[in-house]
PDB file of N, CA and C in Angstrom:
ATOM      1  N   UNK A   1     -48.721 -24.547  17.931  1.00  0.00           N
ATOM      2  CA  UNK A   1     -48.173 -23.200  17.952  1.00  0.00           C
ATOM      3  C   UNK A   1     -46.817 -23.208  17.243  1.00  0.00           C
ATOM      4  N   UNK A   2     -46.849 -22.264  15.981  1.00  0.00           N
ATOM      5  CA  UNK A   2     -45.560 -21.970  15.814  1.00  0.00           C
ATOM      6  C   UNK A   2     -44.606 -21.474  16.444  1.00  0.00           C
ATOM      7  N   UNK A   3     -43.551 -22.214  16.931  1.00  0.00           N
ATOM      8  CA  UNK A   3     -42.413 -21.234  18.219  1.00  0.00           C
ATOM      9  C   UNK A   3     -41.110 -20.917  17.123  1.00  0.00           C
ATOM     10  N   UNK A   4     -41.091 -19.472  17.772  1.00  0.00           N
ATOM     11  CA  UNK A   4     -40.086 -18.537  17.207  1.00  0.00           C
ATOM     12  C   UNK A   4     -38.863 -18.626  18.251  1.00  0.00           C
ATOM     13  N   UNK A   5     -37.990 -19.120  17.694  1.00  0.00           N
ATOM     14  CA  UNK A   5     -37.073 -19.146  18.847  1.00  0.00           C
ATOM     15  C   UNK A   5     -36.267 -18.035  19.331  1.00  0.00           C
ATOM     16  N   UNK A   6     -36.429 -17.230  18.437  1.00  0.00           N
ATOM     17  CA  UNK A   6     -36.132 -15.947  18.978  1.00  0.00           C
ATOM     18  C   UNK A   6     -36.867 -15.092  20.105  1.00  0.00           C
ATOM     19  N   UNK A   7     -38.134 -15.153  19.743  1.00  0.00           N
ATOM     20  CA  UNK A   7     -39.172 -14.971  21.208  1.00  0.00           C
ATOM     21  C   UNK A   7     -38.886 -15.654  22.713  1.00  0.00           C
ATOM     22  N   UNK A   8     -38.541 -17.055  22.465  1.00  0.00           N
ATOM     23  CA  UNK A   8     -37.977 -17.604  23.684  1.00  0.00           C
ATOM     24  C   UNK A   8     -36.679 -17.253  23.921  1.00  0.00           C
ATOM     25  N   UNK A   9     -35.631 -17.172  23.625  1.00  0.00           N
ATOM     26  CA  UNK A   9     -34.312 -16.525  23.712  1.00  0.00           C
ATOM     27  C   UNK A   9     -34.723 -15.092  24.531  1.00  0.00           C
ATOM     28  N   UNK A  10     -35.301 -14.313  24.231  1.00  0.00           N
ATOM     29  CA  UNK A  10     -35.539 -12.946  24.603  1.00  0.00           C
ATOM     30  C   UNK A  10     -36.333 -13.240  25.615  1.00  0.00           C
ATOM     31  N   UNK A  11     -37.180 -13.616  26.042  1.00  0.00           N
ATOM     32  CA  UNK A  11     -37.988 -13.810  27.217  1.00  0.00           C
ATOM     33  C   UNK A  11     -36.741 -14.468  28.207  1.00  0.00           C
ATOM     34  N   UNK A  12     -36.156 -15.558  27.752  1.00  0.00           N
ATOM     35  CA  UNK A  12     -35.098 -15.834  28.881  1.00  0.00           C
ATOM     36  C   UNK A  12     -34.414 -15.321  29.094  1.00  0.00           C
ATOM     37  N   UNK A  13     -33.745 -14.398  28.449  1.00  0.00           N
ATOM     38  CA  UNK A  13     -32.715 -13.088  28.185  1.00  0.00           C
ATOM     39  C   UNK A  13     -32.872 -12.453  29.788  1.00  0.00           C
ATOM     40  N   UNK A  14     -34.372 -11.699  28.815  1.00  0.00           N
ATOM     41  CA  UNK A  14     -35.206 -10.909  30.490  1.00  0.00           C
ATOM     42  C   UNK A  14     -35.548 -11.410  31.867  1.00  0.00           C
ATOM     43  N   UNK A  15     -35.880 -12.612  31.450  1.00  0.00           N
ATOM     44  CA  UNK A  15     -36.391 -13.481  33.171  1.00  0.00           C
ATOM     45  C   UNK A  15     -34.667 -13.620  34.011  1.00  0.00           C
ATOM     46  N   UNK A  16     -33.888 -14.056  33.133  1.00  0.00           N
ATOM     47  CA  UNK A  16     -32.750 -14.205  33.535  1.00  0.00           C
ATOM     48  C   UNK A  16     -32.169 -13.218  34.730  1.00  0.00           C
ATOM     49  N   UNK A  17     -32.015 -11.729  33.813  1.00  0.00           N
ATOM     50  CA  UNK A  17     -31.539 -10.695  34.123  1.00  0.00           C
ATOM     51  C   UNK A  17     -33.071 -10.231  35.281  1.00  0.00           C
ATOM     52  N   UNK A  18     -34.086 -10.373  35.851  1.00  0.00           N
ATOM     53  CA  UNK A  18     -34.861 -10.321  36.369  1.00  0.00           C
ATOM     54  C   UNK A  18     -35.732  -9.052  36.044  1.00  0.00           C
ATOM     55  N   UNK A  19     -35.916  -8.833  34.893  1.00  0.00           N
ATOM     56  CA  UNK A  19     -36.177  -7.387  34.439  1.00  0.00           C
ATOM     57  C   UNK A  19     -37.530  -7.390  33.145  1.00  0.00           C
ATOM     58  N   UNK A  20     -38.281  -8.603  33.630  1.00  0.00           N
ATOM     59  CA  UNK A  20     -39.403  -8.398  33.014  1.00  0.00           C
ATOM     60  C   UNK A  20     -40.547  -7.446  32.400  1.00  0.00           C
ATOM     61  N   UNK A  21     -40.221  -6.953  33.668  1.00  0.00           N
ATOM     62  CA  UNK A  21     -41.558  -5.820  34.221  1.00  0.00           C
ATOM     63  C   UNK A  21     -43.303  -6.775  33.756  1.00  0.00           C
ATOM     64  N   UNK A  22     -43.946  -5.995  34.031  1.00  0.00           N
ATOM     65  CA  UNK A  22     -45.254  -6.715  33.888  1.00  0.00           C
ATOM     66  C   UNK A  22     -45.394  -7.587  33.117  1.00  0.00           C
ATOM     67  N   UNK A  23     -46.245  -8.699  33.042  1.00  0.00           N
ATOM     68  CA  UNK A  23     -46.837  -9.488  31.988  1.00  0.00           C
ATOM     69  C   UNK A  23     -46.813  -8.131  30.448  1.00  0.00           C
ATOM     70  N   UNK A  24     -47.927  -7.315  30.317  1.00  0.00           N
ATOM     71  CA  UNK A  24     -47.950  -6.241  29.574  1.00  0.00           C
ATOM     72  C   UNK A  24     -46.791  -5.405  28.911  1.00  0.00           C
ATOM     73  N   UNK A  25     -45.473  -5.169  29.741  1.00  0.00           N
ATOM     74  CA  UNK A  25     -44.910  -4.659  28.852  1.00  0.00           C
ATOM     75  C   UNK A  25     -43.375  -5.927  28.783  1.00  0.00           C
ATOM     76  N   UNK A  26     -43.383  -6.799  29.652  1.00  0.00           N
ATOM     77  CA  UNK A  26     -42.402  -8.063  28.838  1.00  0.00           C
ATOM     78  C   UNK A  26     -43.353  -8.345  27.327  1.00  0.00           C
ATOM     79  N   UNK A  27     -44.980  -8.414  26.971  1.00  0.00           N
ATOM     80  CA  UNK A  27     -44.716  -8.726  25.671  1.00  0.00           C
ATOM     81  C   UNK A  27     -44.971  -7.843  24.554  1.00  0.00           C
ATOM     82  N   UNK A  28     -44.520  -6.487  25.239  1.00  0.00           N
ATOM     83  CA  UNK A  28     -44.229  -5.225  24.144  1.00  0.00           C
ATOM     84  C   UNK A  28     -42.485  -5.149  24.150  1.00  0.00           C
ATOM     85  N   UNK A  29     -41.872  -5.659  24.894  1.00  0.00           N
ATOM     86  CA  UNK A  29     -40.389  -5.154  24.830  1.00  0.00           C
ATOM     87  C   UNK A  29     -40.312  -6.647  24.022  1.00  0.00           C
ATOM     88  N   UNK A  30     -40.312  -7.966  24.250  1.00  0.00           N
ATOM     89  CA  UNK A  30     -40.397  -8.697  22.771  1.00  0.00           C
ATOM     90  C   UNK A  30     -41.124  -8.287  21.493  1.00  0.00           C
ATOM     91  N   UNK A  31     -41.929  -7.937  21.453  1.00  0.00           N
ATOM     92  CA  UNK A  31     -42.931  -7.384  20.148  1.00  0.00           C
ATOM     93  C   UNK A  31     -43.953  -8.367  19.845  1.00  0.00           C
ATOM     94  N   UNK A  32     -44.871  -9.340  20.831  1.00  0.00           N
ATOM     95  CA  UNK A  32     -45.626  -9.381  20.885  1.00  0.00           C
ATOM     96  C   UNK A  32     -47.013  -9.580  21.488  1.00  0.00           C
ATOM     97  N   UNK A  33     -48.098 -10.161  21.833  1.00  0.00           N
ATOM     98  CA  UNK A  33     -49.911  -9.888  22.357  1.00  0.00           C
ATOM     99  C   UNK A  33     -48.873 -10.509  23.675  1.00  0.00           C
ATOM    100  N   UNK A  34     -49.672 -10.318  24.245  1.00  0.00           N
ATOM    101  CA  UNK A  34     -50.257 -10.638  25.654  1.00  0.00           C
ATOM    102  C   UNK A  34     -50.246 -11.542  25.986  1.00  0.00           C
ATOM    103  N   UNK A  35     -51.179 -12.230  24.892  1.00  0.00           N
ATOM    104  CA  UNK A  35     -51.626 -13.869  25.169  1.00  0.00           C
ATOM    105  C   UNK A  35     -50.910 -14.031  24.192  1.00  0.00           C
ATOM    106  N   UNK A  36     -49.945 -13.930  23.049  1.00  0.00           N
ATOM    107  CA  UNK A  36     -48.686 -14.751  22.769  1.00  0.00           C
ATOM    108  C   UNK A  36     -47.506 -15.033  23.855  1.00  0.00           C
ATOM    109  N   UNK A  37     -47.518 -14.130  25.011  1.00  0.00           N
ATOM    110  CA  UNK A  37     -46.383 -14.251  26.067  1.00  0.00           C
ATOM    111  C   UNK A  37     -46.809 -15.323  26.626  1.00  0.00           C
ATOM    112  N   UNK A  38     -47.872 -15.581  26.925  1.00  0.00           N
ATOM    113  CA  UNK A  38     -48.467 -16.168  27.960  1.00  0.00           C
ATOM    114  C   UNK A  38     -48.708 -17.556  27.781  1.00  0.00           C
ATOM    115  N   UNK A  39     -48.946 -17.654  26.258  1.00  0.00           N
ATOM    116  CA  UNK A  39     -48.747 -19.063  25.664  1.00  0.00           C
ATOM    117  C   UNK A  39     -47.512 -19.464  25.774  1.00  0.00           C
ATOM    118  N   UNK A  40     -46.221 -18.850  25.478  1.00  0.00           N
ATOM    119  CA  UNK A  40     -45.036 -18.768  25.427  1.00  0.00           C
ATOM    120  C   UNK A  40     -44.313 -19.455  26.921  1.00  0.00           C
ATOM    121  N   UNK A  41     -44.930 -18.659  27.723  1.00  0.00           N
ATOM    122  CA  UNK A  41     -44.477 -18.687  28.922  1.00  0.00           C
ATOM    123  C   UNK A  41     -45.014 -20.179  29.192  1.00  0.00           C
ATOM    124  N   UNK A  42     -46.626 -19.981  29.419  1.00  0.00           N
ATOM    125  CA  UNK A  42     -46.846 -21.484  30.242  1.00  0.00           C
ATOM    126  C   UNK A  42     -46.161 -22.746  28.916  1.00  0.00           C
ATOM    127  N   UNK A  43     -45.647 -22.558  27.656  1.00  0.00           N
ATOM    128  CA  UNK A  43     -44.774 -23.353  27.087  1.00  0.00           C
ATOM    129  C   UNK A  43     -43.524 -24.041  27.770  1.00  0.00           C
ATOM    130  N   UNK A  44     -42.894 -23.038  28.020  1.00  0.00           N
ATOM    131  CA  UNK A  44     -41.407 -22.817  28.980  1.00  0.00           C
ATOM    132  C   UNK A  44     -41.994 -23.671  30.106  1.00  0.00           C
ATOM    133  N   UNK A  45     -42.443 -23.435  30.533  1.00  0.00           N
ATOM    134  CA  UNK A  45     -43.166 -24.227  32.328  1.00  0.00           C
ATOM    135  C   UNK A  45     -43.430 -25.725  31.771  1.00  0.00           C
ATOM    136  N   UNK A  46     -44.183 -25.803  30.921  1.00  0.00           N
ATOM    137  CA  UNK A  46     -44.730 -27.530  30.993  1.00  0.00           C
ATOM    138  C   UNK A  46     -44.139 -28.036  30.042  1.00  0.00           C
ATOM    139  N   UNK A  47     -43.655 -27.227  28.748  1.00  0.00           N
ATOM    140  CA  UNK A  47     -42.978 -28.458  28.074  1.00  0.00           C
ATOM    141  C   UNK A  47     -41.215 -28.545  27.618  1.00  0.00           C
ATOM    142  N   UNK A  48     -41.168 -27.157  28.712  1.00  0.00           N
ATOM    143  CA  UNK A  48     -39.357 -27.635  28.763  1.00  0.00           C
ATOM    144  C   UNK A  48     -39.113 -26.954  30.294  1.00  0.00           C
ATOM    145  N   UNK A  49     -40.066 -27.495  30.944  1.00  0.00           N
ATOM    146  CA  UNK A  49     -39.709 -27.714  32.934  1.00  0.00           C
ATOM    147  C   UNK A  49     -39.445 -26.661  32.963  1.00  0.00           C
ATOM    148  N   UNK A  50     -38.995 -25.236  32.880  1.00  0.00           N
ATOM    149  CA  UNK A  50     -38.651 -23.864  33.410  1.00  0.00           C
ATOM    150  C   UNK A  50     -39.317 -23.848  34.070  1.00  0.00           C
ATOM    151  N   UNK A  51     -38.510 -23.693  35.684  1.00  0.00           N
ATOM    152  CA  UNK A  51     -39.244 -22.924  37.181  1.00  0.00           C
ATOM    153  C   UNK A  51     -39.522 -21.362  36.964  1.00  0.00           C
ATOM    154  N   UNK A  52     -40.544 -21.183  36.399  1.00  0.00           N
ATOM    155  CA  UNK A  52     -40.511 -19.856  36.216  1.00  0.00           C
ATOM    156  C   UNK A  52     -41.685 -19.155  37.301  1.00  0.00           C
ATOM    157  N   UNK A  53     -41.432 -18.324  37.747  1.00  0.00           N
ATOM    158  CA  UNK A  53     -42.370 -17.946  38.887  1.00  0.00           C
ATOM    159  C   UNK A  53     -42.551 -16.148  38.359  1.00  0.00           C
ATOM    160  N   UNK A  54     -43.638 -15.781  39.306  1.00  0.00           N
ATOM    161  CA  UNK A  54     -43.769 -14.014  38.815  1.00  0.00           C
ATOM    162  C   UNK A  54     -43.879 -13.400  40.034  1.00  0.00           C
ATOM    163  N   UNK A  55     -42.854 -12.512  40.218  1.00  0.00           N
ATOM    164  CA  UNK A  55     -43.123 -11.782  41.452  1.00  0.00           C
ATOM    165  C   UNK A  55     -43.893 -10.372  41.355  1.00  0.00           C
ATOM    166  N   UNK A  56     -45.011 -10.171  41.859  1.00  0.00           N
ATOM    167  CA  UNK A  56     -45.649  -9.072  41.622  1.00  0.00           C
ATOM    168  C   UNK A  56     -45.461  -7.574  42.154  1.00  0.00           C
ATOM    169  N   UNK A  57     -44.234  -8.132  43.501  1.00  0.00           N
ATOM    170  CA  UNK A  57     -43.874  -7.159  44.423  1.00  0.00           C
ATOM    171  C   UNK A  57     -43.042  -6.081  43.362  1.00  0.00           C
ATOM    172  N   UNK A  58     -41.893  -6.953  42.810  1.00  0.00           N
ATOM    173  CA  UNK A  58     -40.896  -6.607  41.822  1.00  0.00           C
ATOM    174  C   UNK A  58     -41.578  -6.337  40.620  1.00  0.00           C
ATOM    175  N   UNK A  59     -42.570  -6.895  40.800  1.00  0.00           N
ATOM    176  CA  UNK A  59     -43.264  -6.891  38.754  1.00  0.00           C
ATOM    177  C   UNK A  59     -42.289  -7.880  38.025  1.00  0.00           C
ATOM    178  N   UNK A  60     -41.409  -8.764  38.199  1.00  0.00           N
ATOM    179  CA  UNK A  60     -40.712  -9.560  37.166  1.00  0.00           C
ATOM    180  C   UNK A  60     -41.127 -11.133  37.332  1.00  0.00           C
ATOM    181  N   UNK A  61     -40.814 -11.586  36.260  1.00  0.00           N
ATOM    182  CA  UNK A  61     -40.467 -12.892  36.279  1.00  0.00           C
ATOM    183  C   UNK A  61     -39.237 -13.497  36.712  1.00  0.00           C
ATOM    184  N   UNK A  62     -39.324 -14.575  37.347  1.00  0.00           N
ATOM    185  CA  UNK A  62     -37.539 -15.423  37.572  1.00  0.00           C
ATOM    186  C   UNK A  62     -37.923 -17.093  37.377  1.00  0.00           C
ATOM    187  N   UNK A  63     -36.663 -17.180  37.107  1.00  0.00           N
ATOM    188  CA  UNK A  63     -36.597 -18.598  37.720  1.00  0.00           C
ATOM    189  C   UNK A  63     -36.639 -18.896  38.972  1.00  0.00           C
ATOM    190  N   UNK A  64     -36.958 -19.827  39.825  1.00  0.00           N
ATOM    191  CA  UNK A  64     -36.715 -19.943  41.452  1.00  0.00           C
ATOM    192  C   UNK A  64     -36.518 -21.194  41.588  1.00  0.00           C
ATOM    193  N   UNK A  65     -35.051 -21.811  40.646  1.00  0.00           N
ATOM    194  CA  UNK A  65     -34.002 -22.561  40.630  1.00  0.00           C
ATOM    195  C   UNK A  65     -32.956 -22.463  39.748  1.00  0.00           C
ATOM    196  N   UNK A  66     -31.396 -22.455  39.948  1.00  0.00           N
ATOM    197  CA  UNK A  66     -30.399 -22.149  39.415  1.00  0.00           C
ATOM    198  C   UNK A  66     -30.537 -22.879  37.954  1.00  0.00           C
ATOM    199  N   UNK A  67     -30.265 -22.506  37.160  1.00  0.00           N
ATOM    200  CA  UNK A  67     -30.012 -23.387  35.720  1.00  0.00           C
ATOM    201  C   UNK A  67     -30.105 -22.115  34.646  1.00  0.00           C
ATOM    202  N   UNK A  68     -30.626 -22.876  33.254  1.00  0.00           N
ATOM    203  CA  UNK A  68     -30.601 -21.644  32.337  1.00  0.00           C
ATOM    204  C   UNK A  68     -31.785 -22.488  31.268  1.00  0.00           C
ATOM    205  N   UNK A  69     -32.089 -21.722  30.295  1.00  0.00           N
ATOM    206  CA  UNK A  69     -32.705 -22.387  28.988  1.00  0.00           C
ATOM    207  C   UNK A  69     -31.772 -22.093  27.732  1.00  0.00           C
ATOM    208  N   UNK A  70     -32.174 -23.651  27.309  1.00  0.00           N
ATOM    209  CA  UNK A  70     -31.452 -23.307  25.963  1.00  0.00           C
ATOM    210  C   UNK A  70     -31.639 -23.900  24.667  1.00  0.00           C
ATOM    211  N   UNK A  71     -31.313 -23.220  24.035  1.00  0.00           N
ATOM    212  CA  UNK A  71     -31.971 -23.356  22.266  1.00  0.00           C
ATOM    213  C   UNK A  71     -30.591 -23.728  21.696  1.00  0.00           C
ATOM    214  N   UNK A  72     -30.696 -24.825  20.984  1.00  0.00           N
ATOM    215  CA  UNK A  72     -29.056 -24.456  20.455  1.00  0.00           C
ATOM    216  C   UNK A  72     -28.750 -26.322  20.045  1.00  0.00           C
ATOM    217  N   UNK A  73     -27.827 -26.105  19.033  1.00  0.00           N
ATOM    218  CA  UNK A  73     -27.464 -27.374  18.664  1.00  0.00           C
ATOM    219  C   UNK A  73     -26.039 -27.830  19.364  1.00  0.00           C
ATOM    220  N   UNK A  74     -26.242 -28.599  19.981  1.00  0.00           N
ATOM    221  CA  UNK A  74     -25.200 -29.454  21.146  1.00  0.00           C
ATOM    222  C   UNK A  74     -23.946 -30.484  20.683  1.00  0.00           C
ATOM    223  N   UNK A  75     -23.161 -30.387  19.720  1.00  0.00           N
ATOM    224  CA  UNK A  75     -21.989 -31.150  19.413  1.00  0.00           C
ATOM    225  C   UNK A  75     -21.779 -32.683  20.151  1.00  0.00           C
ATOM    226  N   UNK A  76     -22.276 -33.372  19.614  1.00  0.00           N
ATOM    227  CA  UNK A  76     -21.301 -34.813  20.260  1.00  0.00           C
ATOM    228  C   UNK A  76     -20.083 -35.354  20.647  1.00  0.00           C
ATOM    229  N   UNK A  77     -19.839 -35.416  21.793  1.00  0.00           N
ATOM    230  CA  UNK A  77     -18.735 -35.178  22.272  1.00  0.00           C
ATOM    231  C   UNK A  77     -18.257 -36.696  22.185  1.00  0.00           C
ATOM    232  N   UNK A  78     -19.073 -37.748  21.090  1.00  0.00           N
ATOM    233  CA  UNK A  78     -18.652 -39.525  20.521  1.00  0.00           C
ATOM    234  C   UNK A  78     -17.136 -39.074  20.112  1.00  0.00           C
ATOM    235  N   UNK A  79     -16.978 -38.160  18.992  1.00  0.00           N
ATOM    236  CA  UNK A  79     -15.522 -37.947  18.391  1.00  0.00           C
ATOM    237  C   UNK A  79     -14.418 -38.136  19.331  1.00  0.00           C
ATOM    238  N   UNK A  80     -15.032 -37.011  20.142  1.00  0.00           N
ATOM    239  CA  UNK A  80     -13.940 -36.739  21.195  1.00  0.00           C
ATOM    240  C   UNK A  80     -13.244 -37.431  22.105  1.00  0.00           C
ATOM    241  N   UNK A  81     -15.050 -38.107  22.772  1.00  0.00           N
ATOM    242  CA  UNK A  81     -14.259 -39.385  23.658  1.00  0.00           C
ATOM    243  C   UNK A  81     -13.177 -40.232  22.286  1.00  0.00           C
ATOM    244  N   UNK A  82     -14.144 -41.174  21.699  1.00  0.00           N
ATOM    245  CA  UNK A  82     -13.766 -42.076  21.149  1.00  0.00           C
ATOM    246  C   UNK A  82     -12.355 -41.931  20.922  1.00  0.00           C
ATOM    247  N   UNK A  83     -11.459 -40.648  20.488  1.00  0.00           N
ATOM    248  CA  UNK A  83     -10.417 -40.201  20.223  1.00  0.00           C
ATOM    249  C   UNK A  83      -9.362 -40.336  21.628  1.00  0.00           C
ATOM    250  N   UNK A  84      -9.634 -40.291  22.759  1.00  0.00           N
ATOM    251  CA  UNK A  84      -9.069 -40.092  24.177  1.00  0.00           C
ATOM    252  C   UNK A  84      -8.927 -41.422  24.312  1.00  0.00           C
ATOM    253  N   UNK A  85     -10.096 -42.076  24.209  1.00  0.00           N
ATOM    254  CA  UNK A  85      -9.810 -44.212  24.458  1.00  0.00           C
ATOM    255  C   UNK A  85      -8.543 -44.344  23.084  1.00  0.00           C
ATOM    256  N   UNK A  86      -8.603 -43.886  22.180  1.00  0.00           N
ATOM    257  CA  UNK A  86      -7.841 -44.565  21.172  1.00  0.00           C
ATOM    258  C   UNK A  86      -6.240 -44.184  21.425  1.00  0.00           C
ATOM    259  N   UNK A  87      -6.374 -42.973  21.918  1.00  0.00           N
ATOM    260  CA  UNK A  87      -5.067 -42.244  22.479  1.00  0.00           C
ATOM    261  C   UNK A  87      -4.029 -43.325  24.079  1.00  0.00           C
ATOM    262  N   UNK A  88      -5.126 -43.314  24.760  1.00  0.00           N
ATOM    263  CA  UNK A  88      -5.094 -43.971  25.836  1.00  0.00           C
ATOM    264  C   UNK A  88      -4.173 -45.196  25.595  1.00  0.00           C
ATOM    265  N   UNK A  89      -5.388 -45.501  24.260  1.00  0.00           N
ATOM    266  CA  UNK A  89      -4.928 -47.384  24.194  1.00  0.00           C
ATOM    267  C   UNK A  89      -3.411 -47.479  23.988  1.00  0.00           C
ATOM    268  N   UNK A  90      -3.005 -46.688  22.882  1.00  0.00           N
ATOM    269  CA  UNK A  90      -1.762 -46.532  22.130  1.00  0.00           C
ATOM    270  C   UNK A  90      -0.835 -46.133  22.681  1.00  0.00           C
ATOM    271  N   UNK A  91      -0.771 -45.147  23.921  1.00  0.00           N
ATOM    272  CA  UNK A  91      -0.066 -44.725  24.746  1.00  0.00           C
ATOM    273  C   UNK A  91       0.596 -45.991  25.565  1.00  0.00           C
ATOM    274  N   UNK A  92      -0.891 -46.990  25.909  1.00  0.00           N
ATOM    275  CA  UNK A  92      -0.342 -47.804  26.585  1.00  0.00           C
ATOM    276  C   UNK A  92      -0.093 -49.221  26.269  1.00  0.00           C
ATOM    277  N   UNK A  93      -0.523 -49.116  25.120  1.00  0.00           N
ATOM    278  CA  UNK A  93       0.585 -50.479  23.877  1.00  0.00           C
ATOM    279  C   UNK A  93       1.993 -49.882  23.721  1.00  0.00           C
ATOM    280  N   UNK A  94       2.310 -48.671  23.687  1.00  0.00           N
ATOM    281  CA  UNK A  94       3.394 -48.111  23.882  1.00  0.00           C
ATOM    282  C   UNK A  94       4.868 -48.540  24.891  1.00  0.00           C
ATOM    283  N   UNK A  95       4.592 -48.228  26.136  1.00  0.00           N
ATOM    284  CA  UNK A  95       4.980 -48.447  27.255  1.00  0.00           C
ATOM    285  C   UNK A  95       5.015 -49.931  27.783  1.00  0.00           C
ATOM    286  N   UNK A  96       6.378 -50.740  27.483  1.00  0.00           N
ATOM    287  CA  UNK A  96       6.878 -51.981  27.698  1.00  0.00           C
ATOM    288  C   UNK A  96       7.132 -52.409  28.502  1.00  0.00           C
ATOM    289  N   UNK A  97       6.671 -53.341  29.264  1.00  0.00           N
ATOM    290  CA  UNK A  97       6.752 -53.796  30.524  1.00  0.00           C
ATOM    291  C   UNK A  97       8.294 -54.017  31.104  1.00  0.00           C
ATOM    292  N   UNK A  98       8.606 -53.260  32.428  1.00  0.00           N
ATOM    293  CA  UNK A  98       9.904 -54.124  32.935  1.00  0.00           C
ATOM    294  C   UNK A  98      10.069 -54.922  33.267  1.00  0.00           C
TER     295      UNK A  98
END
């Protein structure tokens, strides 16, 4: 399956905010089938763990555990440390024993 990551962004958008509404019109307010949500969805569930559950009382989807999903490129924070040890070190080659 080609995944649009924009389709998943927007589905989590909505599950988030708990405002799905039906299977049927969560995949008309994204813009697409039925059974593209649904592929989508059981995606989210098995191959990136989202507790996603459907309440029928409410008509929405949720999560039913705290966290979030996310799409997105994650910065290495190697620079950063590596930069804090080097700081560290020098600080304390610095400072001469009494």
């Amino acid at each position: 399956m080609n995944i649009n990551v924009t389709h998943y962004r927007r589905i989590n958008d909505l599950i988030q905010l708990r405002v799905t509404g039906s299977p049927d019109e969560l995949a008309k307010q994204v813009g697409i089938s039925k059974r593209q949500l649904l592929k989508i969805l059981k995606d989210m569930k098995e191959s990136f763990n989202a507790p996603i559950k459907y309440n029928s009382m409410r008509k929405t989807y949720y999560y039913f555990e705290e966290g979030f999903f996310f799409f997105g490129f994650q910065r290495s924070k190697k620079a950063e440390i590596t930069q804090a040890v080097v700081d560290a070190l020098t600080k304390a080659m610095a400072v001469s024993p009494t």
